[in-house]
C-alpha atoms as a PDB file:
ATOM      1  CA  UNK A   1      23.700 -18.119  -4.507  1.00  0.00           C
ATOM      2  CA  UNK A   2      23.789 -14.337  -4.923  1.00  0.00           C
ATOM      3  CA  UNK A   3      20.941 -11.870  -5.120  1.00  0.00           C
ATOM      4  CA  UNK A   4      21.138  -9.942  -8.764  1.00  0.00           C
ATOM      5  CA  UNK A   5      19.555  -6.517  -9.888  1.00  0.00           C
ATOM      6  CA  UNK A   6      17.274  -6.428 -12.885  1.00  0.00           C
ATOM      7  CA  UNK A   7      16.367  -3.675 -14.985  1.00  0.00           C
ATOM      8  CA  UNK A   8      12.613  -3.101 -14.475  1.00  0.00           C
ATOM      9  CA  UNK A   9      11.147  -2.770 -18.269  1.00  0.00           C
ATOM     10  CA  UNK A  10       7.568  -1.780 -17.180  1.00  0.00           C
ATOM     11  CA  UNK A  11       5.554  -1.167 -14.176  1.00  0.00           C
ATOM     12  CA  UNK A  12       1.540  -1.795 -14.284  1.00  0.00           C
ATOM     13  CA  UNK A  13      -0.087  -0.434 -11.639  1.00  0.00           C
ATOM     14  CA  UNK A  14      -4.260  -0.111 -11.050  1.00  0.00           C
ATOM     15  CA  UNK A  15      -6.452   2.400  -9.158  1.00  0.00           C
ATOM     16  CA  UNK A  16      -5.509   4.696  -6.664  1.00  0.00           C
ATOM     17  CA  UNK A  17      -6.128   3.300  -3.199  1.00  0.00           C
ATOM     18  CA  UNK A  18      -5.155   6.515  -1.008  1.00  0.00           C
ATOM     19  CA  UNK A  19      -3.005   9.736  -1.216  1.00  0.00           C
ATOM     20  CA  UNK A  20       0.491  10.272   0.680  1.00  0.00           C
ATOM     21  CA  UNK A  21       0.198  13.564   1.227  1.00  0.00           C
ATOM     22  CA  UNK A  22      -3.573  14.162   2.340  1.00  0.00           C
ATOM     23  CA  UNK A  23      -4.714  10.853   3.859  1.00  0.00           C
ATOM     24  CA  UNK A  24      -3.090  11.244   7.000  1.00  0.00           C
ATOM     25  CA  UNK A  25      -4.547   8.291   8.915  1.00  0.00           C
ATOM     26  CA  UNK A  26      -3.819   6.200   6.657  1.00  0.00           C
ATOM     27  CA  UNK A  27       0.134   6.989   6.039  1.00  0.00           C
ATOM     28  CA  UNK A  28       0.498   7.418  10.114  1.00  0.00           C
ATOM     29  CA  UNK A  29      -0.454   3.585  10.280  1.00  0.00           C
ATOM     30  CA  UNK A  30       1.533   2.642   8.023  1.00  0.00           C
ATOM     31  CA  UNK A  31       4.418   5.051   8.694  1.00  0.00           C
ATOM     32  CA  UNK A  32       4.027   3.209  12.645  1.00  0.00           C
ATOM     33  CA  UNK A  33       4.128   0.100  11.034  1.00  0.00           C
ATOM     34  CA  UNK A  34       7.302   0.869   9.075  1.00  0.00           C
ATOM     35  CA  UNK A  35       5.876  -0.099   5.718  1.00  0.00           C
ATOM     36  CA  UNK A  36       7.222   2.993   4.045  1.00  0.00           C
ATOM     37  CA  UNK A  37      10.595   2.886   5.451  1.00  0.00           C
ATOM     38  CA  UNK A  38      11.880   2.005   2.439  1.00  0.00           C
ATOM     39  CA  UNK A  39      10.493   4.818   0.424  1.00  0.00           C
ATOM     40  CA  UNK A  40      12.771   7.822  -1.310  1.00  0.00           C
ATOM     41  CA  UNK A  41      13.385  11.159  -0.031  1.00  0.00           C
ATOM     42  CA  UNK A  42      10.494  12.332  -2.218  1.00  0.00           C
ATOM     43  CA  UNK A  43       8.540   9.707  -0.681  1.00  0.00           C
ATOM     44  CA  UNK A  44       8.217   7.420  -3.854  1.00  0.00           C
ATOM     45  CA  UNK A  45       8.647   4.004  -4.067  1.00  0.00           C
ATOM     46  CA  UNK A  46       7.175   0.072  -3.761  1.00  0.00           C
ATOM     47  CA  UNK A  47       5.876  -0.771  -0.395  1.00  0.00           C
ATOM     48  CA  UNK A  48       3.838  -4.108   0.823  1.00  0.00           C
ATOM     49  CA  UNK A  49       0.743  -3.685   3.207  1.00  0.00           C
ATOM     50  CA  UNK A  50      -0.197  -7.306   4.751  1.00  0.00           C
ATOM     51  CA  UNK A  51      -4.026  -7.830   4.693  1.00  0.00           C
ATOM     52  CA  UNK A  52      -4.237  -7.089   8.751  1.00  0.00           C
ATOM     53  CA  UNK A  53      -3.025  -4.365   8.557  1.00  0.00           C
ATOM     54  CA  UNK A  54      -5.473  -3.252   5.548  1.00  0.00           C
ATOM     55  CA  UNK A  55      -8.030  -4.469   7.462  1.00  0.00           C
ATOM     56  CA  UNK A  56      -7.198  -2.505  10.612  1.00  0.00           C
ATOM     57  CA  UNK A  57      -6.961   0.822   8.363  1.00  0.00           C
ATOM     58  CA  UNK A  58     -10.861   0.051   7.363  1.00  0.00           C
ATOM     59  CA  UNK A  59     -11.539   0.650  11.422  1.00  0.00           C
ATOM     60  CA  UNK A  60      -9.476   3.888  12.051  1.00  0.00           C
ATOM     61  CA  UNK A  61     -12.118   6.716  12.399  1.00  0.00           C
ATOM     62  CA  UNK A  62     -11.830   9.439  10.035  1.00  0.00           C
ATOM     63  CA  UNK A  63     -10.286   7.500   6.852  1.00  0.00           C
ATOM     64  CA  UNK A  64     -12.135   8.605   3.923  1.00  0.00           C
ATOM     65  CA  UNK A  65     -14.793   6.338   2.725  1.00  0.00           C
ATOM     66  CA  UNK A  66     -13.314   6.441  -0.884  1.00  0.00           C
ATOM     67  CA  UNK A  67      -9.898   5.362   0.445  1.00  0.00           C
ATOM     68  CA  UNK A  68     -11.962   2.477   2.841  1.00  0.00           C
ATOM     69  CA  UNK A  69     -13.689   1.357  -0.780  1.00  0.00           C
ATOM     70  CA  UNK A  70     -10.283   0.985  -2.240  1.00  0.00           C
ATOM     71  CA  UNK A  71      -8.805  -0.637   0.573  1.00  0.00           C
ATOM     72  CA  UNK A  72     -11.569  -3.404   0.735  1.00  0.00           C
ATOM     73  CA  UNK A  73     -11.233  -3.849  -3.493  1.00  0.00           C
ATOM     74  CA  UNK A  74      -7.436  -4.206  -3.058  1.00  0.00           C
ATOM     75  CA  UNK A  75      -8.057  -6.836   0.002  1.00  0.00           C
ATOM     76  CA  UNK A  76     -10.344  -8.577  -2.226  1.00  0.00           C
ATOM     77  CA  UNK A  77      -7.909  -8.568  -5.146  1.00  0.00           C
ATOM     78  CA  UNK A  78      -5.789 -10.053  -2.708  1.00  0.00           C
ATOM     79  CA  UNK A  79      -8.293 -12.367  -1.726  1.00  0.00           C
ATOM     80  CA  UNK A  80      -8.815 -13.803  -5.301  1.00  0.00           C
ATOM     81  CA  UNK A  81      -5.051 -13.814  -6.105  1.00  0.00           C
ATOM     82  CA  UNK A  82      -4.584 -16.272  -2.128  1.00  0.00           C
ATOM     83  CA  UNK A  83      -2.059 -13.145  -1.403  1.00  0.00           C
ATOM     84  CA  UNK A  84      -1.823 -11.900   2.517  1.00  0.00           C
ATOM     85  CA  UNK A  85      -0.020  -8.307   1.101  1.00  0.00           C
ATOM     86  CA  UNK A  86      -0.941  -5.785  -1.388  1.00  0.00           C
ATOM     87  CA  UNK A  87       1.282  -4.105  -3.465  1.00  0.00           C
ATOM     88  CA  UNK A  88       1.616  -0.302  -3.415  1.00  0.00           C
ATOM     89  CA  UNK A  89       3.620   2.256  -5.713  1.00  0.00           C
ATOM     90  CA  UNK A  90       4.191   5.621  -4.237  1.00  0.00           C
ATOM     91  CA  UNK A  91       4.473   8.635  -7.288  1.00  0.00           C
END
């Protein structure tokens, strides 16, 4: 059976968890981790973050407490919804 393309009609997204361009310590981790290897040129796209990974951002010194509030409502989220990823979109 072959994989089709479908026109995306909407995208809902929520809260903003953390910022590309000024969160460093977060994007290095995840840049290491190559979870936004699939991102554009501009750096935009969808990108999944499993929940260990989430988790280990919470205990990287110098994240933002904002961005670690975030992180633990989007692993909760997760939590609620039996998910081991999050969702991000990058704009």
């Amino acid at each position: 059976m072959s994989v089709r393309a479908y026109v995306v009609k909407k995208i809902d997204y929520g809260h903003e968890t953390f910022n590309m361009w000024n969160d460093k310590e977060v994007v290095d981790k995840l840049r290491d981790g190559g979870y936004l290897d699939n991102l554009n040129d501009d750096g935009s796209g969808m990108f999944e973050v499993d929940i260990d990974t989430l988790k280990e951002i919470l205990r990287i010194p110098g994240v933002d407490a904002g961005v670690k509030e975030m992180v633990r409502k989007d692993l909760s989220m997760a939590e609620k919804k039996g998910l081991d990823w999050v969702l991000y979109y990058a704009f």
